[in-house]
N, C-alpha and C. Protein backbone atom coordinates (compact mmCIF):
# COMPACT_ATOMS: atom_id res chain seq x y z
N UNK A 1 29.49 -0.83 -22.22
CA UNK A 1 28.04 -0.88 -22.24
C UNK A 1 27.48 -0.76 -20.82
N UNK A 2 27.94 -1.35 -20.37
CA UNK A 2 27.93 -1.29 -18.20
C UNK A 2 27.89 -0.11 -17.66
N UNK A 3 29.10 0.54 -18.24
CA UNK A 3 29.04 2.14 -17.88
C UNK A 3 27.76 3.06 -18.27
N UNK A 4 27.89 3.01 -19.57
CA UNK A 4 26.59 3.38 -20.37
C UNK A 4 25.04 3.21 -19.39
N UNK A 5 24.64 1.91 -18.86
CA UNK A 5 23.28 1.78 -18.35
C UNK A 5 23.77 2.19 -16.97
N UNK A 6 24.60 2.20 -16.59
CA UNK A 6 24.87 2.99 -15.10
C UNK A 6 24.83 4.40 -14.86
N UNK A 7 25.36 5.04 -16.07
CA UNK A 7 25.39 6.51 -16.26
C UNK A 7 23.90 6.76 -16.29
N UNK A 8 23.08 6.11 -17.15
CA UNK A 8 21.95 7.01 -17.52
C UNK A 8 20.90 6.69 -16.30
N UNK A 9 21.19 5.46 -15.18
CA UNK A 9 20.56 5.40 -14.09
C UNK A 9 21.02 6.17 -13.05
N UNK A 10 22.13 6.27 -12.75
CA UNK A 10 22.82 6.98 -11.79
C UNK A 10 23.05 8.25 -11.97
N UNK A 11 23.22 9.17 -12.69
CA UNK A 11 23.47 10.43 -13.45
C UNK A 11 22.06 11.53 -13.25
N UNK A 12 20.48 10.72 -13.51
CA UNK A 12 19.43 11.50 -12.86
C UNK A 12 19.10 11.48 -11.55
N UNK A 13 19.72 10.88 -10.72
CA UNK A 13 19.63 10.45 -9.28
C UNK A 13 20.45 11.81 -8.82
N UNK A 14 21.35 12.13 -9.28
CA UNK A 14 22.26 13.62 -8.51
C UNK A 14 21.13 14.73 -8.61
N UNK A 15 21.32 15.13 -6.95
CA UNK A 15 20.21 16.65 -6.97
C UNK A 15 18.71 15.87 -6.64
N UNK A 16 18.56 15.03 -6.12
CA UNK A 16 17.03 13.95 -6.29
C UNK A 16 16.48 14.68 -5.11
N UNK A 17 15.49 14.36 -5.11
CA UNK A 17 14.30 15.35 -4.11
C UNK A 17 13.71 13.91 -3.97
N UNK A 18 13.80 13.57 -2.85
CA UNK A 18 13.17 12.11 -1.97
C UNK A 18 11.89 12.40 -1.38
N UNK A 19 11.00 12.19 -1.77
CA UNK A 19 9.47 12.03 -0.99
C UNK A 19 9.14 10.50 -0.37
N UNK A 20 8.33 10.76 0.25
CA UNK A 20 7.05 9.74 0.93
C UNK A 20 6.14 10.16 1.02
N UNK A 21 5.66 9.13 0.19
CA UNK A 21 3.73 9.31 -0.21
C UNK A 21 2.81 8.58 0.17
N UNK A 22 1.72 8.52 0.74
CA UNK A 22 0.77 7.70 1.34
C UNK A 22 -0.83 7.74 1.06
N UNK A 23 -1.75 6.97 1.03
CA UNK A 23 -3.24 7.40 0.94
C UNK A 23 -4.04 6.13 0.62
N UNK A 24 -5.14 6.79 0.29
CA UNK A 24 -5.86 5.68 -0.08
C UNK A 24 -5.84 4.80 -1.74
N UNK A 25 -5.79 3.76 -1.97
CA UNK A 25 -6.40 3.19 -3.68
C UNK A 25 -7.62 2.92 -3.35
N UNK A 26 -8.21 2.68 -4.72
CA UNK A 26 -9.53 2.53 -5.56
C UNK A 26 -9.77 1.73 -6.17
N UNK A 27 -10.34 0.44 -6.32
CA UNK A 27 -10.49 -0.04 -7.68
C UNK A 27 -11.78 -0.74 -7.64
N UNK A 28 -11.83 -1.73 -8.84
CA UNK A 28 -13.32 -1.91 -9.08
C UNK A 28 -14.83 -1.94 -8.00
N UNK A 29 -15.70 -0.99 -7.78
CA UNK A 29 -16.34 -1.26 -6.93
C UNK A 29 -16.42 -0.07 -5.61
N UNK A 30 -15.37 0.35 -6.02
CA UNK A 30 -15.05 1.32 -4.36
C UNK A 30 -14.48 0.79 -3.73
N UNK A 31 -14.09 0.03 -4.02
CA UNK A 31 -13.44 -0.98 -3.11
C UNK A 31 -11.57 -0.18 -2.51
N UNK A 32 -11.14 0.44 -1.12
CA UNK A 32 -10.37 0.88 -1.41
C UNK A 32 -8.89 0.34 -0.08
N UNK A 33 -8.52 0.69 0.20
CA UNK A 33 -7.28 0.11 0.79
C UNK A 33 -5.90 1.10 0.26
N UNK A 34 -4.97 0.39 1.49
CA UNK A 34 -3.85 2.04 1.49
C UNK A 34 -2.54 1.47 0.48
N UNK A 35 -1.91 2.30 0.05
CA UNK A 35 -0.82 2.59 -0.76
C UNK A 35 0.32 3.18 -0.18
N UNK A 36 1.40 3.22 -0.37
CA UNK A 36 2.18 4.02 -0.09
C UNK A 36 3.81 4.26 -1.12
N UNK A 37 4.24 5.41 -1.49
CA UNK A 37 5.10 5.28 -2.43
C UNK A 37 6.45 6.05 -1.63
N UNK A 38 7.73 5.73 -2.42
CA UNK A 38 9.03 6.28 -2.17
C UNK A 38 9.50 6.80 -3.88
N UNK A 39 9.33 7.86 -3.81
CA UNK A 39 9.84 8.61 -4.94
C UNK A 39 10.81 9.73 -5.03
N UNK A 40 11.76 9.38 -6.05
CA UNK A 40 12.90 9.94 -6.16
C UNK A 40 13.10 10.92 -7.90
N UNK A 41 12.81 12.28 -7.23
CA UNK A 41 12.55 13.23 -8.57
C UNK A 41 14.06 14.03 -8.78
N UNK A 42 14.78 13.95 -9.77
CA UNK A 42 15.63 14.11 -10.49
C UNK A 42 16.11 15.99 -10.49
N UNK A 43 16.95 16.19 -10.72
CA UNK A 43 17.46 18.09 -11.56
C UNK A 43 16.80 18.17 -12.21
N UNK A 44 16.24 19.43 -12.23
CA UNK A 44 15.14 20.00 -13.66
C UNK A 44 15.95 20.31 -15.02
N UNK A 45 15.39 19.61 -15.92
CA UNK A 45 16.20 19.68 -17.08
C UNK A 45 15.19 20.33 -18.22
N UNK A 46 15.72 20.60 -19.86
CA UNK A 46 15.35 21.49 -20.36
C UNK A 46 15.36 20.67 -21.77
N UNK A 47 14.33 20.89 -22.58
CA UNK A 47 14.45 20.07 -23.99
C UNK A 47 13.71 21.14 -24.97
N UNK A 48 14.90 22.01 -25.40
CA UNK A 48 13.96 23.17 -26.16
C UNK A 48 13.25 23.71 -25.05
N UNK A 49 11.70 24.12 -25.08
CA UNK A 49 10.77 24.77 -24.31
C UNK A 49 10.61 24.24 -23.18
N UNK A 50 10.31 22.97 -23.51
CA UNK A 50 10.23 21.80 -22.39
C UNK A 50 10.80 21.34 -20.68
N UNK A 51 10.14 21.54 -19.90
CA UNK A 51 11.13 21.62 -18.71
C UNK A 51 10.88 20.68 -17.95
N UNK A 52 11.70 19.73 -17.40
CA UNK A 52 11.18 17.88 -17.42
C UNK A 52 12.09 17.32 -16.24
N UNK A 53 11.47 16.78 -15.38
CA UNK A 53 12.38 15.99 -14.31
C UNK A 53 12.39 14.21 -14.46
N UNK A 54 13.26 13.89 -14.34
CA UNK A 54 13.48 12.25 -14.38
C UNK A 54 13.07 11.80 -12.87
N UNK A 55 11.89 10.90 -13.03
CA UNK A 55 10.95 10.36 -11.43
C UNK A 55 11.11 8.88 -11.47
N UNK A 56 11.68 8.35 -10.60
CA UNK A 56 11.58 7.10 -10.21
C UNK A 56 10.75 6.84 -9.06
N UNK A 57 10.20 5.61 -8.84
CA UNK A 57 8.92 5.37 -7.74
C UNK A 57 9.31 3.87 -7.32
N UNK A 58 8.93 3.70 -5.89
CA UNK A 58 9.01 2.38 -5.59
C UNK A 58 7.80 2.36 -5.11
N UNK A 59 6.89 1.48 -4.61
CA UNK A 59 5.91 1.69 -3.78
C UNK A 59 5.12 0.11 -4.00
N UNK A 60 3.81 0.12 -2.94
CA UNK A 60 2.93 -0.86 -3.00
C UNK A 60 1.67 -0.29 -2.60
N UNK A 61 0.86 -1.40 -2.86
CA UNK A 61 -0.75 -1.44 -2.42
C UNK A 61 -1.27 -2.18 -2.04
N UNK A 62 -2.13 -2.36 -0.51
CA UNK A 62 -2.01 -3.25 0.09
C UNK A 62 -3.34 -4.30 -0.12
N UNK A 63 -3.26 -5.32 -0.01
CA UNK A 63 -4.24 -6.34 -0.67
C UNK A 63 -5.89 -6.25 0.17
N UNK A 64 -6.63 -7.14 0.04
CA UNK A 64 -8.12 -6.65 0.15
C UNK A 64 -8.69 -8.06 0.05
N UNK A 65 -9.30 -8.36 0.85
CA UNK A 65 -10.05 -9.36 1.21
C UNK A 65 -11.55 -9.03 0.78
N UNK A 66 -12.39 -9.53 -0.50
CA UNK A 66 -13.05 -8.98 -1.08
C UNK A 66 -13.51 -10.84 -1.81
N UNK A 67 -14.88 -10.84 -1.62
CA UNK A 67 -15.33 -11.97 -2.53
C UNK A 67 -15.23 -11.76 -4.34
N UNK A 68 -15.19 -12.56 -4.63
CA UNK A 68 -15.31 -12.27 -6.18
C UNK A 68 -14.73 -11.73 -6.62
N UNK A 69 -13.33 -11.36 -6.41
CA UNK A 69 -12.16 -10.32 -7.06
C UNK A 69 -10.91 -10.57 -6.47
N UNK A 70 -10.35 -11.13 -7.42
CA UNK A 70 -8.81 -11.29 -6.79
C UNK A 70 -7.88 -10.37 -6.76
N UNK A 71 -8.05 -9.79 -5.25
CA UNK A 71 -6.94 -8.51 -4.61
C UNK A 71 -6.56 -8.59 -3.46
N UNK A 72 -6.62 -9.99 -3.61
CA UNK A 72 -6.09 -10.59 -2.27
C UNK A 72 -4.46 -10.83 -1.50
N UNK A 73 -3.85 -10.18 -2.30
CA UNK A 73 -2.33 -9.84 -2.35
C UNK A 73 -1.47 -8.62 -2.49
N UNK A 74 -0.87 -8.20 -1.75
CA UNK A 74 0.12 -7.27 -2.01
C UNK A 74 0.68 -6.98 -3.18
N UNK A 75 0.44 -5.77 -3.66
CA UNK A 75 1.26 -5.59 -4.97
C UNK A 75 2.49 -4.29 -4.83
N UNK A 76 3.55 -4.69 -5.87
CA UNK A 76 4.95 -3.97 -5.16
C UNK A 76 4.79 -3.39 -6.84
N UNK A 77 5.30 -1.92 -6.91
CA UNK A 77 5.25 -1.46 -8.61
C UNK A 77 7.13 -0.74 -8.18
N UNK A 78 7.17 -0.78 -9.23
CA UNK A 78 8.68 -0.15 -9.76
C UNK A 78 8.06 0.54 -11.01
N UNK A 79 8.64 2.09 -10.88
CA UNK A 79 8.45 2.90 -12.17
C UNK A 79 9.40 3.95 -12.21
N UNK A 80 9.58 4.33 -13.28
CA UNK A 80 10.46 5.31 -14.30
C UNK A 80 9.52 6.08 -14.86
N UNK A 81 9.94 7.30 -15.45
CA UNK A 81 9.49 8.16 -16.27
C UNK A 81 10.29 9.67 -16.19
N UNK A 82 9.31 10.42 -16.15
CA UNK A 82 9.46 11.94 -16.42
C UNK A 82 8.35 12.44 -16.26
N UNK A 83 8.65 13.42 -15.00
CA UNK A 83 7.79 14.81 -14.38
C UNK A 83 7.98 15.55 -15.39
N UNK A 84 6.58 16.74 -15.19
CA UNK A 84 6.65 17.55 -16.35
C UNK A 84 6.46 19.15 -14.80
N UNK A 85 7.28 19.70 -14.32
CA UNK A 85 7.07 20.50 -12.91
C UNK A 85 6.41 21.49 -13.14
N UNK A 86 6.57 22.31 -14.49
CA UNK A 86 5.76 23.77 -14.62
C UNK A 86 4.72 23.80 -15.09
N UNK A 87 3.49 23.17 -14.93
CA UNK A 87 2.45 23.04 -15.38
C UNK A 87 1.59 24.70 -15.04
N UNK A 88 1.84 24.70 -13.60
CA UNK A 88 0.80 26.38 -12.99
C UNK A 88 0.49 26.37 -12.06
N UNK A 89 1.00 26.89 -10.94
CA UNK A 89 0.95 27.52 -9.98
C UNK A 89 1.06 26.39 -9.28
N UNK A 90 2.34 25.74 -9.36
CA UNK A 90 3.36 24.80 -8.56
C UNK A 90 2.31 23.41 -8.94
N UNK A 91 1.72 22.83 -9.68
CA UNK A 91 0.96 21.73 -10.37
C UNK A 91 1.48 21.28 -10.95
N UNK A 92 2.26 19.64 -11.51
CA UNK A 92 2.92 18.98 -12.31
C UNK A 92 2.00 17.31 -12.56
N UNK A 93 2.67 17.14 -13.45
CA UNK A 93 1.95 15.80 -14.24
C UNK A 93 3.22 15.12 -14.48
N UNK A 94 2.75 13.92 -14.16
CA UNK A 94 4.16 12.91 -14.83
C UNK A 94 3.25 11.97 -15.17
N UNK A 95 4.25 11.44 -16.26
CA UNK A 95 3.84 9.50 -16.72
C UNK A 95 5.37 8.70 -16.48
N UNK A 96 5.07 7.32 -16.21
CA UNK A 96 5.85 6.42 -15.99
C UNK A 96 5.29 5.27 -16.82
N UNK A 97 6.56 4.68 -16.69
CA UNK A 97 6.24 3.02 -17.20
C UNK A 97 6.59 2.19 -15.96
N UNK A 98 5.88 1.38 -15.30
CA UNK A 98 6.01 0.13 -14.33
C UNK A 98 6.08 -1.08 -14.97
N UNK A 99 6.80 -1.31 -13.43
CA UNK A 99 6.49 -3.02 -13.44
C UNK A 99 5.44 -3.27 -11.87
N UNK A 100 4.96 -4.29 -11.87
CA UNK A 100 3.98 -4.64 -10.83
C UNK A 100 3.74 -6.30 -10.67
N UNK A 101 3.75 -6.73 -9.47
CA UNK A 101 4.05 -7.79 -9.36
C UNK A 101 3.93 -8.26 -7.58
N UNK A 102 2.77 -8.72 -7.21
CA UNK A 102 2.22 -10.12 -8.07
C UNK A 102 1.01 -9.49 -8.98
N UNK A 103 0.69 -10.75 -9.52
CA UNK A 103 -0.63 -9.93 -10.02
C UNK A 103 -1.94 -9.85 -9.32
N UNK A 104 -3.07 -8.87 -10.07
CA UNK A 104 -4.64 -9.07 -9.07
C UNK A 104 -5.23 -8.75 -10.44
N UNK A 105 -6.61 -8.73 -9.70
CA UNK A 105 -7.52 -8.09 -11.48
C UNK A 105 -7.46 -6.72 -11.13
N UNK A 106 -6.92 -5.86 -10.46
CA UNK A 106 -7.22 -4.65 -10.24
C UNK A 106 -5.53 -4.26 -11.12
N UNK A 107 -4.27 -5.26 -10.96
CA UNK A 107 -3.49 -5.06 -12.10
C UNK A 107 -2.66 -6.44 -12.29
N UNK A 108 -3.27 -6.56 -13.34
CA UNK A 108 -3.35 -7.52 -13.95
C UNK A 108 -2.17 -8.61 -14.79
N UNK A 109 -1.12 -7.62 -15.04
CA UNK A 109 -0.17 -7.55 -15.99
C UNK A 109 1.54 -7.27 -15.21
N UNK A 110 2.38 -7.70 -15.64
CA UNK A 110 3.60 -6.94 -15.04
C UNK A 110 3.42 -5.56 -15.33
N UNK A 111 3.68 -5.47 -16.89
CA UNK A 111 3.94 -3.86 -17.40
C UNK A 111 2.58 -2.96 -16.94
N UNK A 112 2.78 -2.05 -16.38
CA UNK A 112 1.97 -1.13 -16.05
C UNK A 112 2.36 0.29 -16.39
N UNK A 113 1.39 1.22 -16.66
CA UNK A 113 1.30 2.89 -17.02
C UNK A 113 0.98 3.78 -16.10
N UNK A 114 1.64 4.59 -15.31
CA UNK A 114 1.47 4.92 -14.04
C UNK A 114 1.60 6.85 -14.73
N UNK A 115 -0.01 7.21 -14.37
CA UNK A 115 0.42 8.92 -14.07
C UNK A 115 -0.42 9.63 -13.15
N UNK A 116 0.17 11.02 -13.11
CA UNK A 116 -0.06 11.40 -11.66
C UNK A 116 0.13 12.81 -12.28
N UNK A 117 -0.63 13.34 -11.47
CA UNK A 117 -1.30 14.78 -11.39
C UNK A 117 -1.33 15.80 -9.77
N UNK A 118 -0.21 16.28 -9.47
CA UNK A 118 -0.45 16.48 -8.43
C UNK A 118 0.15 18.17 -8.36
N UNK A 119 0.40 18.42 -6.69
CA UNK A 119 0.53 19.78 -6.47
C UNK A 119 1.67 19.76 -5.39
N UNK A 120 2.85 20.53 -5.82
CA UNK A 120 3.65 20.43 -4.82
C UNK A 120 4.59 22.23 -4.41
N UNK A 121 4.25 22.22 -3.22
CA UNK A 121 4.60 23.86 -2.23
C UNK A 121 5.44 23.59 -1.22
N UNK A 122 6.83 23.86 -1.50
CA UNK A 122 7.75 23.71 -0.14
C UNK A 122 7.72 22.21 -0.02
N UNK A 123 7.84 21.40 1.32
CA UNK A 123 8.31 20.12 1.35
C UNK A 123 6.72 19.70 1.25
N UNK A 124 5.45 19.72 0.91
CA UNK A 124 4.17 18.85 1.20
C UNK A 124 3.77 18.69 -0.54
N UNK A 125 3.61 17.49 -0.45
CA UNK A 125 3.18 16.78 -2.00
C UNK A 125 1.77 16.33 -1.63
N UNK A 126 0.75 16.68 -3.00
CA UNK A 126 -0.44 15.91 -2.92
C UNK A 126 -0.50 15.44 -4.34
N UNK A 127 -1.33 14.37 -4.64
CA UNK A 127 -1.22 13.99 -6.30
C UNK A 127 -2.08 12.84 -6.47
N UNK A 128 -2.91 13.13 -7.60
CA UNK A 128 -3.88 12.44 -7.85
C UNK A 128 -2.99 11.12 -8.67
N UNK A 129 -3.55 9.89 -8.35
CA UNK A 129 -2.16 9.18 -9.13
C UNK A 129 -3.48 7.61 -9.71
N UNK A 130 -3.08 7.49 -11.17
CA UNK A 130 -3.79 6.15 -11.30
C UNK A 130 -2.64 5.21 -12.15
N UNK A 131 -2.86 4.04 -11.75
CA UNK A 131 -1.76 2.56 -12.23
C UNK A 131 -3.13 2.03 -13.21
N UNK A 132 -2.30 1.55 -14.52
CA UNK A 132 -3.06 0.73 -15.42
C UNK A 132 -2.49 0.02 -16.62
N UNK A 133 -2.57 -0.81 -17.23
CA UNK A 133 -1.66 -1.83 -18.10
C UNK A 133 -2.70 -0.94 -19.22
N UNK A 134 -3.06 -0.09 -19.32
CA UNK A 134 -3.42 0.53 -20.26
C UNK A 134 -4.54 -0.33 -22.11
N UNK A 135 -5.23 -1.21 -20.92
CA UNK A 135 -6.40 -2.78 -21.79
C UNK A 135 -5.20 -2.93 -22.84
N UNK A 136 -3.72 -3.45 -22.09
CA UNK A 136 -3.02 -4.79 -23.03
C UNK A 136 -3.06 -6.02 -22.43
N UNK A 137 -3.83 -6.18 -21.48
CA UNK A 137 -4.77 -7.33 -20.98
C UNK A 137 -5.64 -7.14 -20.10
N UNK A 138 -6.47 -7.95 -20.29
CA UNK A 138 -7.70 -7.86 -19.26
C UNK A 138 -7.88 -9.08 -17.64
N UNK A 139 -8.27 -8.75 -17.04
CA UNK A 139 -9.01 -7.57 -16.66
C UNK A 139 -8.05 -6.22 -16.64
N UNK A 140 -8.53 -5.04 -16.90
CA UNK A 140 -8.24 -3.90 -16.94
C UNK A 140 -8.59 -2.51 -15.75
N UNK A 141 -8.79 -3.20 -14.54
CA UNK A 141 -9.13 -2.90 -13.72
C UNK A 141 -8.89 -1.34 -12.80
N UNK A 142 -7.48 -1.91 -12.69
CA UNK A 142 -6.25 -0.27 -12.60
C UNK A 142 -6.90 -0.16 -10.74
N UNK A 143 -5.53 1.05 -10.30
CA UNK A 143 -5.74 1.74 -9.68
C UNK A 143 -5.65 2.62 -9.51
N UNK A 144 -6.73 3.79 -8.43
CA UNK A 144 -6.85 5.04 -8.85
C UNK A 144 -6.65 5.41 -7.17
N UNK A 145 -5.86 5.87 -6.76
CA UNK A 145 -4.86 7.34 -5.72
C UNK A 145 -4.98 8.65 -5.19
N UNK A 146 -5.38 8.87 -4.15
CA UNK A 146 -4.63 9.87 -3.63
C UNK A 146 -4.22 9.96 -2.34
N UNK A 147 -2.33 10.39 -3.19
CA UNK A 147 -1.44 10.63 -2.27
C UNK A 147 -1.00 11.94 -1.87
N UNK A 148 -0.60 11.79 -0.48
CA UNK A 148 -0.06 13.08 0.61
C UNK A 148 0.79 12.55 0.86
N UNK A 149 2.18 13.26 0.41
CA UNK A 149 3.61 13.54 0.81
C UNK A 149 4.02 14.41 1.39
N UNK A 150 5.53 14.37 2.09
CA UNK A 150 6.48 14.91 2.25
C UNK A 150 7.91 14.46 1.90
N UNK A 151 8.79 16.23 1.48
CA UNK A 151 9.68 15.70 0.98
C UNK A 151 10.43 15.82 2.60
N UNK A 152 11.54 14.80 1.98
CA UNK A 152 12.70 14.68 3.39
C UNK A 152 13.90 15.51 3.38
């Protein structure tokens, strides 16, 4: 069984395309402050028509000294999912599932829904990216991204 959850973690990691991503977040108010992610995008794989990369993300967002809204803390997200790369004219979309931790009202929850919309040419990444527990608790606040990468 050991082998099994090692294979299917370790196995999309061969061939990984390593970025660093950076920019500003958003959340209630305008209120905004910097982010920064480490993402690790997988071999392009094939499901029928479908042409799909396995994306892992580490990253944080940095806290905010703000009356009346608790975002007063660093938040660290861990996510998984799947890039979708051939969208048009080098444009891809992914969704993930996170975790996030500590909490704020901007995210609220461990489990978080993380997707991203971005554009990537040679080693420079840009991508519109928003975090949200998707109102399975409130506050429902989320954050909303944009990041400028490079791959390494």
């Amino acid at each position: 069984m050991v082998g099994l959850i090692l294979a299917t973690v370790v196995a999309p990691l061969q061939a990984a395309d390593i970025t660093i991503e950076a920019g500003p977040s958003w959340t209630i108010g305008q209120r905004s402050t910097s982010a920064a992610f480490f993402s690790m995008v997988g071999a392009e794989r094939t499901w029928g028509w479908l042409h799909w990369q396995p994306e892992f993300d580490l990253g944080g967002i940095k806290h905010r000294h703000v009356m009346y809204h608790d975002l007063g803390r660093n938040v660290w997200i861990a996510a998984a999912g799947v890039r979708l790369p051939q969208l048009w004219r080098h444009l891809f979309f992914s969704f993930q599932v996170a975790a996030a931790s500590p909490h704020t009202d901007a995210l609220s929850s461990t489990q978080q829904f993380v997707s991203s919309l971005g554009w990537q040419q040679g080693r420079v990444v840009v991508m519109l990216r928003h975090i949200s527990n998707g109102s399975t608790h409130e506050p429902n606040d989320g954050e909303s991204m944009l990041l400028v990468g490079v791959l390494l």
